[in-house]
Protein backbone atom coordinates (compact mmCIF):
# COMPACT_ATOMS: atom_id res chain seq x y z
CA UNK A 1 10.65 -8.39 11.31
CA UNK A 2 8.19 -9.91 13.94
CA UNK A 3 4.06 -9.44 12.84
CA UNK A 4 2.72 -7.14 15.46
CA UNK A 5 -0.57 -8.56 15.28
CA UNK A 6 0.37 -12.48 15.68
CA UNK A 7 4.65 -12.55 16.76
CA UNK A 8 5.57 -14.66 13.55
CA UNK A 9 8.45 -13.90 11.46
CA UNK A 10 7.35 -12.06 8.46
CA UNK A 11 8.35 -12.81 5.01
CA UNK A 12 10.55 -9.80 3.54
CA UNK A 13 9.23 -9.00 -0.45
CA UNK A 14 7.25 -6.74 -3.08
CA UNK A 15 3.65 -5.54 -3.46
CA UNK A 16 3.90 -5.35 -7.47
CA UNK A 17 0.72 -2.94 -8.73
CA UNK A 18 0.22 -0.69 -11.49
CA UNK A 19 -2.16 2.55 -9.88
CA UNK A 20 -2.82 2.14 -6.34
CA UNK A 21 -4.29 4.47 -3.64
CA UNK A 22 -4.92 4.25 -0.03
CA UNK A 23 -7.38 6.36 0.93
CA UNK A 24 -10.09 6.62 3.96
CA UNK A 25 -13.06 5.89 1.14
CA UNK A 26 -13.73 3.32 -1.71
CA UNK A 27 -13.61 4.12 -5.04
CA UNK A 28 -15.47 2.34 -7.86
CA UNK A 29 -13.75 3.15 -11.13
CA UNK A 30 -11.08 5.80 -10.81
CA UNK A 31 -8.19 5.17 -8.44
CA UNK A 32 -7.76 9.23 -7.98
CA UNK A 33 -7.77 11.09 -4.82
CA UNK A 34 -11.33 13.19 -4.70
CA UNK A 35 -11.69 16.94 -3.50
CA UNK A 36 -9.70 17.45 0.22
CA UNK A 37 -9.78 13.18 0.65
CA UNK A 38 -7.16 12.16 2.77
CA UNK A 39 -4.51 9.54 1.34
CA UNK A 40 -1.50 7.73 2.87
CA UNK A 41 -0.41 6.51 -0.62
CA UNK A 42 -1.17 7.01 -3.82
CA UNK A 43 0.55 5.68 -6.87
CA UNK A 44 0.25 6.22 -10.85
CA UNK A 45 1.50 3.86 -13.02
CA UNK A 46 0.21 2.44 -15.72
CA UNK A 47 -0.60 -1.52 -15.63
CA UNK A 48 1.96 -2.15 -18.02
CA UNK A 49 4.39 -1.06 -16.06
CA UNK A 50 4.05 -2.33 -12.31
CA UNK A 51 5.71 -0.38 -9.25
CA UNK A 52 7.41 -2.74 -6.54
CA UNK A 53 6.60 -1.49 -3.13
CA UNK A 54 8.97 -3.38 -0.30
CA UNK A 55 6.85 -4.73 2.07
CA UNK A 56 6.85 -7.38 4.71
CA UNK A 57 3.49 -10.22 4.79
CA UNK A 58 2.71 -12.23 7.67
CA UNK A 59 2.82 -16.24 6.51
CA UNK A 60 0.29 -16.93 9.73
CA UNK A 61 -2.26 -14.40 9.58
CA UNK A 62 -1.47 -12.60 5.92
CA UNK A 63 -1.14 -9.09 6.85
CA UNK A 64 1.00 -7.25 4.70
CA UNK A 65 3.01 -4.29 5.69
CA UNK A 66 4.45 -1.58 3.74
CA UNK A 67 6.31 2.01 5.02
CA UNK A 68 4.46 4.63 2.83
CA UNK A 69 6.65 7.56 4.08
CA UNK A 70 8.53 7.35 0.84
CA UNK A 71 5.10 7.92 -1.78
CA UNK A 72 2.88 10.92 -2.44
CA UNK A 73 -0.09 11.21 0.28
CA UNK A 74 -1.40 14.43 2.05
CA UNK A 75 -2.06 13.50 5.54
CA UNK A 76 0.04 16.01 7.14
């Protein structure tokens, strides 16, 4: 896959996390969607036990990629 930001190859591989969210605000302690917040991913595992995302990261100018279609979010 080219980046779409820079036109260099991107390296194919995993985002390993335990809990992870993506949401449109920052969260200081709890990684837990708030009220009606909007979220494109969200995630919950424990530490312990990591979840591999497949995801594709720019060597040139380090973006990362990842299709979230497959997780939990609410944005529709």
């Amino acid at each position: 896959m080219k980046c779409p930001f820079c036109g260099t190859e991107m390296l194919h591989g995993y985002l390993n996390c335990g809990s992870t969210l993506w949401s449109e605000q920052k969260h200081k302690r709890i990684v837990l969607p708030e009220g009606k917040e909007k979220y494109a991913l969200h995630l919950e595992k424990p530490l312990l036990f990591p979840h591999q995302i497949e995801s594709d990261c720019c060597p040139n100018c380090k973006k990362i990629i990842i299709d979230a279609a497959g997780y939990e979010n609410n944005l529709v």
